[in-house]
C-alpha atoms as a PDB file:
ATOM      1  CA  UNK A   1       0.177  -2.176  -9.749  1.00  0.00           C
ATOM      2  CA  UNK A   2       3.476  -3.153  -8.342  1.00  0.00           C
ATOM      3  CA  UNK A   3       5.417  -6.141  -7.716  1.00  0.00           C
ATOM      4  CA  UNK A   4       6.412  -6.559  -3.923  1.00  0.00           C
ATOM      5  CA  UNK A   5       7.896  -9.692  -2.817  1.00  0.00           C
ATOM      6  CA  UNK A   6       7.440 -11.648  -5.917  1.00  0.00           C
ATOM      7  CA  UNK A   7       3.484 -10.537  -5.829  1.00  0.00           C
ATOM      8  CA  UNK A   8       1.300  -7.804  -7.461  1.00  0.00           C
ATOM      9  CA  UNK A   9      -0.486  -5.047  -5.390  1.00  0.00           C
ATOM     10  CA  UNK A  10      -2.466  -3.073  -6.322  1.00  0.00           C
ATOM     11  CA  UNK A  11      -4.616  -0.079  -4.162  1.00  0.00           C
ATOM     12  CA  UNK A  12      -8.152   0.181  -5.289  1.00  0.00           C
ATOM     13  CA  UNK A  13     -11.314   1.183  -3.330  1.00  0.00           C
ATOM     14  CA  UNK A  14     -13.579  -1.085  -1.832  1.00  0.00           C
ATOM     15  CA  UNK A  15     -16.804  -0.885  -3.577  1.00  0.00           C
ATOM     16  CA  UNK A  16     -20.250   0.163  -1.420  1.00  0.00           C
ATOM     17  CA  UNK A  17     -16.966   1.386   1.590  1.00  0.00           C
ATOM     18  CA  UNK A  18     -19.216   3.571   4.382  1.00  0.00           C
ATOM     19  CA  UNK A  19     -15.339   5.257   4.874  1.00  0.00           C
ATOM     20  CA  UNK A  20     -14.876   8.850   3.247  1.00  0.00           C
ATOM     21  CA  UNK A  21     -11.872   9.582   5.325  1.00  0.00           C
ATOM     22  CA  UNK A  22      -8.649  10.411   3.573  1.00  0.00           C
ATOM     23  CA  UNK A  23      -6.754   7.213   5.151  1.00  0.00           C
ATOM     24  CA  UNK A  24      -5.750   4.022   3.424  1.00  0.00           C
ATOM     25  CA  UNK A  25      -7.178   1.435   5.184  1.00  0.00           C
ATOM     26  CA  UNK A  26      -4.604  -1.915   3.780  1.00  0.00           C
ATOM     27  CA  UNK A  27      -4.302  -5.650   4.206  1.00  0.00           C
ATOM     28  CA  UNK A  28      -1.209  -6.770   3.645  1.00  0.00           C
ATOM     29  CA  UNK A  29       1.573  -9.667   3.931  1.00  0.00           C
ATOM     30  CA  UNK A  30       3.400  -9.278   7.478  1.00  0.00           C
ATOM     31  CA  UNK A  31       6.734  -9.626   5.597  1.00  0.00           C
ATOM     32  CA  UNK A  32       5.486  -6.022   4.747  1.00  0.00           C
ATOM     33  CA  UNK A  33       4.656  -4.739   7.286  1.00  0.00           C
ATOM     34  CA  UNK A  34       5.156  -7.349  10.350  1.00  0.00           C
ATOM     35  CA  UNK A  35       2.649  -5.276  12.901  1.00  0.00           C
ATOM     36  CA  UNK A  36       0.884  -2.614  14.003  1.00  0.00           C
ATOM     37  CA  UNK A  37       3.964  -0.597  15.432  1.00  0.00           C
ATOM     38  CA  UNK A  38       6.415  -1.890  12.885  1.00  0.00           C
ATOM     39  CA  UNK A  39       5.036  -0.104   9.768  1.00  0.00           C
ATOM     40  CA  UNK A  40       8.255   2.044   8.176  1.00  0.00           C
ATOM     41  CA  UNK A  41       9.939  -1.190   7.262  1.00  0.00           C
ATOM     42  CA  UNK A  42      12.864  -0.681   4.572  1.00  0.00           C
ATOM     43  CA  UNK A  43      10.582  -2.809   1.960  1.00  0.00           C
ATOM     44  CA  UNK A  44       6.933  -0.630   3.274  1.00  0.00           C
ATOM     45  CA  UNK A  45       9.728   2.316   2.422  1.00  0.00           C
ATOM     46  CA  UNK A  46      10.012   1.208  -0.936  1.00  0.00           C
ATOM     47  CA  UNK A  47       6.417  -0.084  -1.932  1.00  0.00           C
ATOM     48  CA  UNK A  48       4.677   3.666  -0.650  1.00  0.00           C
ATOM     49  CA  UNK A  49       8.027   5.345  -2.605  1.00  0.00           C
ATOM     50  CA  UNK A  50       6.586   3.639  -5.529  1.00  0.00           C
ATOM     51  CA  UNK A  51       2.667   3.914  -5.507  1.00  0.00           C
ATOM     52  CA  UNK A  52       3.303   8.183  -4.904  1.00  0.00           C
ATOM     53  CA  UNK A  53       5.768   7.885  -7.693  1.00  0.00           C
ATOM     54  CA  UNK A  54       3.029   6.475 -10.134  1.00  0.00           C
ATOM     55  CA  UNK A  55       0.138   8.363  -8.493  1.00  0.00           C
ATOM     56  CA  UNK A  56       1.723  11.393  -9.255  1.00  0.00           C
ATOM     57  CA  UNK A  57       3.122  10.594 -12.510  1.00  0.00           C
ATOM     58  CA  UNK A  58      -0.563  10.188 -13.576  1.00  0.00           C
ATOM     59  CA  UNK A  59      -0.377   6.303 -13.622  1.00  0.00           C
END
């Protein structure tokens, strides 16, 4: 879990998901990531900087 913009997220899959691809299919707040085409955003940067971090620290 980590705390973006004041707020906890955390990545977890979506029980009975038909999707087996190896995307990330997200929701999240548009101060985020503001659009479709607007998705390497300085604070996006960050938050996916973070979640490998853990991920491959074994967290």
């Amino acid at each position: 879990m980590e705390n973006i913009l004041g707020a906890t997220y955390v990545i977890a899959e979506k029980p009975g998901a038909r999707n087996r691809t190896p995307y990330w299919v997200m929701q999240m707040p548009t101060a985020i990531v503001p659009d479709h085409s607007t998705i390497f955003t300085p604070i996006f940067r960050d938050l996916l900087i973070t979640l490998l971090q853990n991920v491959t620290a074994g967290r």
